[in-house]
C-alpha atoms as a PDB file:
ATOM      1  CA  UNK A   1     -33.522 -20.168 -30.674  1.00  0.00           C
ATOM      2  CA  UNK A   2     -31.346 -23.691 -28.938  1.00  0.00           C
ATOM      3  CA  UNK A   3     -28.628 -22.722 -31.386  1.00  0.00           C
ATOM      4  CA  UNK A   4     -28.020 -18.984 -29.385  1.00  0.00           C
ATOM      5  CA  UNK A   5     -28.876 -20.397 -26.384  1.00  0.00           C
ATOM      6  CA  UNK A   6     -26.005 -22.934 -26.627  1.00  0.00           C
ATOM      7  CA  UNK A   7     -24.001 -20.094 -27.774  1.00  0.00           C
ATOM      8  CA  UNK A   8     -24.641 -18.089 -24.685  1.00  0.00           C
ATOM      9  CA  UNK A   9     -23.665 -20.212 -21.796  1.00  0.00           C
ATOM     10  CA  UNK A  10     -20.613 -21.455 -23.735  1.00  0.00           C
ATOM     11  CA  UNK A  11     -19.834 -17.991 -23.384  1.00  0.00           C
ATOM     12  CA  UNK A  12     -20.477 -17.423 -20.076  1.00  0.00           C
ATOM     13  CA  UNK A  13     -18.382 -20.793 -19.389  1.00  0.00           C
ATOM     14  CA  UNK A  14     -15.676 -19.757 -21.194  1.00  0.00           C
ATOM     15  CA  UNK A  15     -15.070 -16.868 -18.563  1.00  0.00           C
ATOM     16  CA  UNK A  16     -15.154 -18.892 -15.563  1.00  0.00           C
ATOM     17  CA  UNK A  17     -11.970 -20.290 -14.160  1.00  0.00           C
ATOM     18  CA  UNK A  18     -12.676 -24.050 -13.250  1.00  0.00           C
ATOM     19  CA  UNK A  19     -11.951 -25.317  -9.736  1.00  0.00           C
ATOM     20  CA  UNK A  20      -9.298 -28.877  -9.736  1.00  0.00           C
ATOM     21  CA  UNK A  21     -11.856 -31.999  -9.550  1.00  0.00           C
ATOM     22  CA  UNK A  22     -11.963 -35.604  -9.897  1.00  0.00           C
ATOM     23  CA  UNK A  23     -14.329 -38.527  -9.195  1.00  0.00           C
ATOM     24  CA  UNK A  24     -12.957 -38.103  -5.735  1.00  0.00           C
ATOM     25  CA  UNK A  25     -12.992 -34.875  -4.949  1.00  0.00           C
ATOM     26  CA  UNK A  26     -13.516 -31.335  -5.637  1.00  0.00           C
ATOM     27  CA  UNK A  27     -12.006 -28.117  -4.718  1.00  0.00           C
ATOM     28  CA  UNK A  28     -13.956 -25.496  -3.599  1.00  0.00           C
ATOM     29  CA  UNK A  29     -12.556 -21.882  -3.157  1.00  0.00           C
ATOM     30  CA  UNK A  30     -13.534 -21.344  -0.084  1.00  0.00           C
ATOM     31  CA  UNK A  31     -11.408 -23.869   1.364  1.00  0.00           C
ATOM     32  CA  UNK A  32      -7.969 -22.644  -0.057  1.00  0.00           C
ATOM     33  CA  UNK A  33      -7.226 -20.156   2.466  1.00  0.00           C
ATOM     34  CA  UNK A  34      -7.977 -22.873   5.229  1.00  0.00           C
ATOM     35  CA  UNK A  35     -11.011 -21.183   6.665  1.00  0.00           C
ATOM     36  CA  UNK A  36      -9.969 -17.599   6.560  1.00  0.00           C
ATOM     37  CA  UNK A  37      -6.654 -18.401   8.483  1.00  0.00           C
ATOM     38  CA  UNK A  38      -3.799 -20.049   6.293  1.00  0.00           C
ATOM     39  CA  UNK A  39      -1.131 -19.328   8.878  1.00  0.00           C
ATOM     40  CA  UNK A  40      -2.487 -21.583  11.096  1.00  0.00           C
ATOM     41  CA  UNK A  41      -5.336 -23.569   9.528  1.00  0.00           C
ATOM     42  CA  UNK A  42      -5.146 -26.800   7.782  1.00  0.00           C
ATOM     43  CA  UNK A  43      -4.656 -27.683   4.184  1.00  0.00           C
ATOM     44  CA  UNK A  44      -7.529 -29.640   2.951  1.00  0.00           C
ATOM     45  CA  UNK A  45      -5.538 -33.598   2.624  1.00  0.00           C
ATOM     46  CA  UNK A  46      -6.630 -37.053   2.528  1.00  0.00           C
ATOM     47  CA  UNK A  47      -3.817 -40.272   2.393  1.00  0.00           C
ATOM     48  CA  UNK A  48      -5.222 -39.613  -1.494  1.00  0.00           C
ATOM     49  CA  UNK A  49      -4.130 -36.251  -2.137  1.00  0.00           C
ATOM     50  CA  UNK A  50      -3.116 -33.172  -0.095  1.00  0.00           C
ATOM     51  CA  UNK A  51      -3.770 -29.406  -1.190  1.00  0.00           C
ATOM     52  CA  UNK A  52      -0.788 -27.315  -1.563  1.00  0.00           C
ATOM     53  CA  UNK A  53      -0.841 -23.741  -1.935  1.00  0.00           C
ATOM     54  CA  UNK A  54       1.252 -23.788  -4.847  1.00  0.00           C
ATOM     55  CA  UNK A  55      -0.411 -26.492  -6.568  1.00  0.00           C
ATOM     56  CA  UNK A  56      -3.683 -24.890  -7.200  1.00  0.00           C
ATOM     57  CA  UNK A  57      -3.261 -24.436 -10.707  1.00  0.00           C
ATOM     58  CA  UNK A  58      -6.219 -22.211 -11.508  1.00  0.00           C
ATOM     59  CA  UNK A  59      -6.512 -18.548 -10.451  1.00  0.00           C
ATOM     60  CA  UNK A  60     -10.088 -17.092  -8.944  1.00  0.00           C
ATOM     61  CA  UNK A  61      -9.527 -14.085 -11.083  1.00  0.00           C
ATOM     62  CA  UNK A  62      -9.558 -13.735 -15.022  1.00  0.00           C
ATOM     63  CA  UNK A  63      -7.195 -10.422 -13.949  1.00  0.00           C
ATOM     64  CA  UNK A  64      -4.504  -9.450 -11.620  1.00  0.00           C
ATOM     65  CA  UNK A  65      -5.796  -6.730  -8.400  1.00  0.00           C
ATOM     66  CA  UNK A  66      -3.180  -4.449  -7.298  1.00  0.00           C
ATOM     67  CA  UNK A  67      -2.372  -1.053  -5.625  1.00  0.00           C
ATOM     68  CA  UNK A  68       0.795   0.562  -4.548  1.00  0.00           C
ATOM     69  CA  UNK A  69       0.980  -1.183  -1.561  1.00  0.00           C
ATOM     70  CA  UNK A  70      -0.853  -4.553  -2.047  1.00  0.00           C
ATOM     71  CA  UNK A  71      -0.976  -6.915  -4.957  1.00  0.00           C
ATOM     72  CA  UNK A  72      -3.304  -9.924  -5.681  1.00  0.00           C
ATOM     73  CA  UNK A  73      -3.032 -12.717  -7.691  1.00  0.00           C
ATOM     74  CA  UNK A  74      -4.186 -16.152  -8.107  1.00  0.00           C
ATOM     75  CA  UNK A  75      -6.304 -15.766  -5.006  1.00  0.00           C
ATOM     76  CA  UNK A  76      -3.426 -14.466  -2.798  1.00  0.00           C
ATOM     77  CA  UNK A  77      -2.610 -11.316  -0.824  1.00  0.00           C
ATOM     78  CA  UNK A  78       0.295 -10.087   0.033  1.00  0.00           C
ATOM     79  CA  UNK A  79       1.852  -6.654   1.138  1.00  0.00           C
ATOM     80  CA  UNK A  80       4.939  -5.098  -0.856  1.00  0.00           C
ATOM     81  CA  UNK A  81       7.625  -3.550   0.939  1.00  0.00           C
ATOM     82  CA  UNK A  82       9.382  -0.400   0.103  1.00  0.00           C
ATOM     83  CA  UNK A  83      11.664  -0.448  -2.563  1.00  0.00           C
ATOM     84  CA  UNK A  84      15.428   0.100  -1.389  1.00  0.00           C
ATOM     85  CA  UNK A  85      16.284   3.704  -2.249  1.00  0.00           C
ATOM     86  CA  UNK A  86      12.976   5.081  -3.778  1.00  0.00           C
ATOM     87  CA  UNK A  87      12.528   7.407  -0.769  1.00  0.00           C
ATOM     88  CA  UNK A  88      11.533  10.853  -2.050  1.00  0.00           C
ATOM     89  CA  UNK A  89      12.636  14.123  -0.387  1.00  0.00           C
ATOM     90  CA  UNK A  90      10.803  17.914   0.741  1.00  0.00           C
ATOM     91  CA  UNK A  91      10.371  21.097  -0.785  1.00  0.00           C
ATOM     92  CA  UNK A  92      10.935  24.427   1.429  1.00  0.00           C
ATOM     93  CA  UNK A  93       8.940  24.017   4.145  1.00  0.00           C
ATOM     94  CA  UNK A  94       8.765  27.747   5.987  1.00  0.00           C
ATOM     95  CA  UNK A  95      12.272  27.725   6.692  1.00  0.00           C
ATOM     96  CA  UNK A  96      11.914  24.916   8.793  1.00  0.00           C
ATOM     97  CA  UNK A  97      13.741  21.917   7.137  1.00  0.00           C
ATOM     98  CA  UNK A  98      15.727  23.660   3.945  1.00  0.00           C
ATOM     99  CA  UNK A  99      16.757  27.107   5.786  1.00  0.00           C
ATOM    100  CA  UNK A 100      16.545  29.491   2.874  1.00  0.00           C
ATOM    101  CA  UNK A 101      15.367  27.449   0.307  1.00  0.00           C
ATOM    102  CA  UNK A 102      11.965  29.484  -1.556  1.00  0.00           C
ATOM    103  CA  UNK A 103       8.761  28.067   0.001  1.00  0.00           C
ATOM    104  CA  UNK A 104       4.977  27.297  -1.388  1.00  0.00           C
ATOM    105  CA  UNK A 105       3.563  30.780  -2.584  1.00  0.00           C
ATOM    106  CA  UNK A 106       0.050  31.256  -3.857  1.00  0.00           C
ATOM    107  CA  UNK A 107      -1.524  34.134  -6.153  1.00  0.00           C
ATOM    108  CA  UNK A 108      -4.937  34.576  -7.141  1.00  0.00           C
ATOM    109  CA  UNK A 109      -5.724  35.735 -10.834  1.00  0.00           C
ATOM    110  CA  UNK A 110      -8.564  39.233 -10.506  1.00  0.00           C
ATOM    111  CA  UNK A 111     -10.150  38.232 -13.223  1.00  0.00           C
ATOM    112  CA  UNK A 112     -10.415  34.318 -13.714  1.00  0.00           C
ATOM    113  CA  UNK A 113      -9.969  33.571 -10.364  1.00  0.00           C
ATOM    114  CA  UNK A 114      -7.557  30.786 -10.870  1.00  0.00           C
ATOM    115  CA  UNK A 115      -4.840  29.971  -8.167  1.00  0.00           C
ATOM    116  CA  UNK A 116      -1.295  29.908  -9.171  1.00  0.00           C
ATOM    117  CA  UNK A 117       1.565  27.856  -6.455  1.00  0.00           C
ATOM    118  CA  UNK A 118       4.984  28.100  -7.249  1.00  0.00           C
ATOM    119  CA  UNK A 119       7.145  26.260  -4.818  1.00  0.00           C
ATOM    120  CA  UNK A 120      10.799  25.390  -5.189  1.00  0.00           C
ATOM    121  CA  UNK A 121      12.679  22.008  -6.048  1.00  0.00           C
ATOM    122  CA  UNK A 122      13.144  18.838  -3.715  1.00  0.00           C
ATOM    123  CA  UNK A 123      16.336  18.693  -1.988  1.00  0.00           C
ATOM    124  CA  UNK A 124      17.260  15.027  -3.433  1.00  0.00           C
ATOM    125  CA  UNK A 125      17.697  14.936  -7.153  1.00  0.00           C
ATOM    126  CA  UNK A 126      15.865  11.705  -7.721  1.00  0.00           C
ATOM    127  CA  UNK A 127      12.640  13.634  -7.191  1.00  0.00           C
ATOM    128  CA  UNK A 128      11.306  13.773 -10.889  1.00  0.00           C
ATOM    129  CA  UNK A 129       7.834  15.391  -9.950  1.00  0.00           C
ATOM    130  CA  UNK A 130       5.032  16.888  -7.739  1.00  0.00           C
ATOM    131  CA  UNK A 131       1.841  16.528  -6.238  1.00  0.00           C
ATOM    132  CA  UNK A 132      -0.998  18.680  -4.907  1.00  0.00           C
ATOM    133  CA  UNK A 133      -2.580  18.309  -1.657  1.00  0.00           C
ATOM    134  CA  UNK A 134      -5.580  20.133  -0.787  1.00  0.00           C
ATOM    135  CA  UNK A 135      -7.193  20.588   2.494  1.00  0.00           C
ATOM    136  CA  UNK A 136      -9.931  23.057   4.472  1.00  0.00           C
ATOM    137  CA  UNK A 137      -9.032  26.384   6.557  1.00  0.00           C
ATOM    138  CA  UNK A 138     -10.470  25.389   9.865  1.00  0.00           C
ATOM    139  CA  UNK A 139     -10.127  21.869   9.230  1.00  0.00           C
ATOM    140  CA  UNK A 140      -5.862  21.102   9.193  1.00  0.00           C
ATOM    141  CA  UNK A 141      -4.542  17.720   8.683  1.00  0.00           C
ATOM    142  CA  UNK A 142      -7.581  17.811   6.128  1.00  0.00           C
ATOM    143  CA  UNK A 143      -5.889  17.350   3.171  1.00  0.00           C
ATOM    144  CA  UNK A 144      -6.364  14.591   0.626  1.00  0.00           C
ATOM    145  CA  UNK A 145      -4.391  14.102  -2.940  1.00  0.00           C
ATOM    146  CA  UNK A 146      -5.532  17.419  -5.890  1.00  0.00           C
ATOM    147  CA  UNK A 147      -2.978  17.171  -8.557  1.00  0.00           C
ATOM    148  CA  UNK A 148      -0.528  13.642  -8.428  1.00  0.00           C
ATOM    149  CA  UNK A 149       1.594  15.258 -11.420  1.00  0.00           C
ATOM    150  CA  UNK A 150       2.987  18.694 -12.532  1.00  0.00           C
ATOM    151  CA  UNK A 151       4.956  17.344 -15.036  1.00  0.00           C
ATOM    152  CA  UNK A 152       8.102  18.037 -13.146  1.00  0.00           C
ATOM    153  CA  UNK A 153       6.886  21.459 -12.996  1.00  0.00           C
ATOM    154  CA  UNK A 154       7.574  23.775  -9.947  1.00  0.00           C
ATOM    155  CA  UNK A 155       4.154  25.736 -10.920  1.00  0.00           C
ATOM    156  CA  UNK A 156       0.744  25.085 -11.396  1.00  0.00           C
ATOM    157  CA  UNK A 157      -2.431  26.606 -12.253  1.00  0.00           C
ATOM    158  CA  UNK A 158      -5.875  25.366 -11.540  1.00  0.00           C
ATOM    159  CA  UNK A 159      -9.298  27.355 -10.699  1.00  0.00           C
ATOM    160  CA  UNK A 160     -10.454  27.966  -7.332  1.00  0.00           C
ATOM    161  CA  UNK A 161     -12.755  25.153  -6.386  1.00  0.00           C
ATOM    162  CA  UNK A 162     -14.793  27.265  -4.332  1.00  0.00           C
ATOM    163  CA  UNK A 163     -14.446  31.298  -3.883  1.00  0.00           C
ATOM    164  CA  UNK A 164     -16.998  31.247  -1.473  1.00  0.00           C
ATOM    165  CA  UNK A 165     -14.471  28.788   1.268  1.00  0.00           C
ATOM    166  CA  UNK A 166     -10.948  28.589   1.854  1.00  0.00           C
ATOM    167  CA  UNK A 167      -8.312  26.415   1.134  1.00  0.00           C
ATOM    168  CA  UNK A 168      -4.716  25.354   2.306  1.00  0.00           C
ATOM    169  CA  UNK A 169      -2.593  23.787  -0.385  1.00  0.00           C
ATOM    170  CA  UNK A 170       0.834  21.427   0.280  1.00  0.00           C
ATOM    171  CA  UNK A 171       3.718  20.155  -2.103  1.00  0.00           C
ATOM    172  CA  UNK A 172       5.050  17.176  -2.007  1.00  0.00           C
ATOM    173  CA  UNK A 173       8.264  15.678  -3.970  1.00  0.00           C
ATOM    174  CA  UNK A 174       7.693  12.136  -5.879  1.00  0.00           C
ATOM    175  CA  UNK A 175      10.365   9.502  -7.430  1.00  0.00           C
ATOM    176  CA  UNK A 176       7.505   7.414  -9.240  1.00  0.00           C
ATOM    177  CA  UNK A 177       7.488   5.294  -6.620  1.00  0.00           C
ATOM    178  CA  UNK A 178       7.480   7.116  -3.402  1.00  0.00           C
ATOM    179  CA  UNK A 179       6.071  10.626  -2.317  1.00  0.00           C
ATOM    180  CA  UNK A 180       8.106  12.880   0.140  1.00  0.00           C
ATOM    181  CA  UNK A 181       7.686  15.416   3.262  1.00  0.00           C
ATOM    182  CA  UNK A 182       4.257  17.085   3.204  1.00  0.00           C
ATOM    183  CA  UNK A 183       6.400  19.583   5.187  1.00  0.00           C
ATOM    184  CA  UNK A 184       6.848  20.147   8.867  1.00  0.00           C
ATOM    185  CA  UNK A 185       4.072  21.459  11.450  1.00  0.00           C
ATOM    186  CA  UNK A 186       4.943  25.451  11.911  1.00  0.00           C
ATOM    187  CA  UNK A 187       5.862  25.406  15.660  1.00  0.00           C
ATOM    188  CA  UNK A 188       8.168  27.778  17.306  1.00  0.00           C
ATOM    189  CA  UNK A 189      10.550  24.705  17.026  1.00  0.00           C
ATOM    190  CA  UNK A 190       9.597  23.506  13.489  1.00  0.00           C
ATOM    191  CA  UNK A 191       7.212  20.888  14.594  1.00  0.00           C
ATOM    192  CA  UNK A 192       7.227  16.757  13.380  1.00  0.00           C
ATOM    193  CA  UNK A 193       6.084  15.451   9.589  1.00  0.00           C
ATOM    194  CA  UNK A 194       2.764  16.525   8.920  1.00  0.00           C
ATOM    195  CA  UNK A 195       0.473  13.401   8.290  1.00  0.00           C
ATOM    196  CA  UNK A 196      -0.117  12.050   4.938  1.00  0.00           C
ATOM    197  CA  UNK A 197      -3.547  12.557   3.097  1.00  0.00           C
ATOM    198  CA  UNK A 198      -6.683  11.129   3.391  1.00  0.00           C
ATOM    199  CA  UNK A 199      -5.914   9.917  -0.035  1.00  0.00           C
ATOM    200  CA  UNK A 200      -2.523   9.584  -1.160  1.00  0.00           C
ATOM    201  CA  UNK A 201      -0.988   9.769  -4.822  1.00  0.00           C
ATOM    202  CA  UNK A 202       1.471   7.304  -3.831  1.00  0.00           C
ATOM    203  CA  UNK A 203       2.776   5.752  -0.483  1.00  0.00           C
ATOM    204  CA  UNK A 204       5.189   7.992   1.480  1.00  0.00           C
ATOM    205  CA  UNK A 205       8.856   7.209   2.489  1.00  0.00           C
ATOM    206  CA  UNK A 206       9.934  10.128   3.631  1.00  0.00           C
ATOM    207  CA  UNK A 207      14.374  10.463   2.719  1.00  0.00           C
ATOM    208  CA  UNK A 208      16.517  12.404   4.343  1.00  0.00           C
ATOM    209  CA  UNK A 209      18.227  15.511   2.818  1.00  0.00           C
ATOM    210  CA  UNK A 210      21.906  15.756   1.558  1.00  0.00           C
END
């Protein structure tokens, strides 16, 4: 029974990332980030040694944290700006930004009651692909991400999530990196962008059109 015991918490030690000590001192990891404020806070120093940001050495984390827009790493936050270029474009939008260019339509099937949208292409050629945004009749600017990929598809099939409500349904253009227009508000005028989901497939830089 002391041999797996043993075995245990070397096992549990093994997945812990040690903090820098000596008979001196010891690093806690609280204190890297100078009390919350690193900007302005001070580095933990003595005429011994001084902390350095860069001279940490081990991470907090046994893995790497990351998103489309933030990343973190060793302990450390920090945003990521748009990559030059990966703006994505719009679909037809009503008539209001690509005059004549087919817009979002939407057929129901009699007998399986699946929805079918067929929309046409982006206006910038770098667009590879599509996503999905669904939202609630009553409820605009509801929308949040349904589908993030068609396959570079300009259809797609899916069952109605609920017969017994309705449902408004947007198309927006994606490089891989970046997702497009969600379309114009229908105004007399062809109103501004229309906001961006509740939850996004990926974060929008909106390009212009050739």
């Amino acid at each position: 029974m002391r041999s797996a015991l043993v075995v245990l918490i070397s096992l549990l030690a093994a997945g812990t990332a040690a903090a820098q000590e000596s008979a001196r001192y010891k690093l806690e990891p609280h204190s890297i980030n100078a009390g919350g404020n690193p900007a302005t806070g001070s580095a933990p120093a003595s005429a011994h040694y001084k902390v350095r940001l860069d001279a940490i050495g081990d991470s907090f984390l046994s893995v790497e944290l990351s998103s489309g827009s933030f990343l973190l790493d060793a302990g450390l936050a920090g945003s990521l700006p748009f990559a030059p270029g990966a703006a994505a474009g719009r679909v037809g939008d009503d008539g209001c930004s690509l005059p004549g260019a087919p817009v979002l339509t939407t057929t129901r099937n009699a007998g399986s009651g699946d929805i079918t949208l067929t929309w046409g292409a982006s206006c910038l050629g770098t667009d590879s692909d599509y996503e999905v945004y669904q939202g609630n009749l009553g409820s605009f600017y509801s929308h949040s991400a349904k589908i993030c990929s068609t396959g570079g598809l300009l259809t797609t099939t899916f069952p109605d999530p609920n017969p017994a409500l309705g449902y408004y349904y947007l198309v927006v253009p994606t490089n891989g990196l970046r997702e497009g227009s969600y379309g114009a508000g229908r105004t007399a005028a062809c109103g501004s962008e229309r906001p961006a989901g509740s939850v996004q497939c990926e974060p929008r830089q909106v390009g212009a059109c050739p």
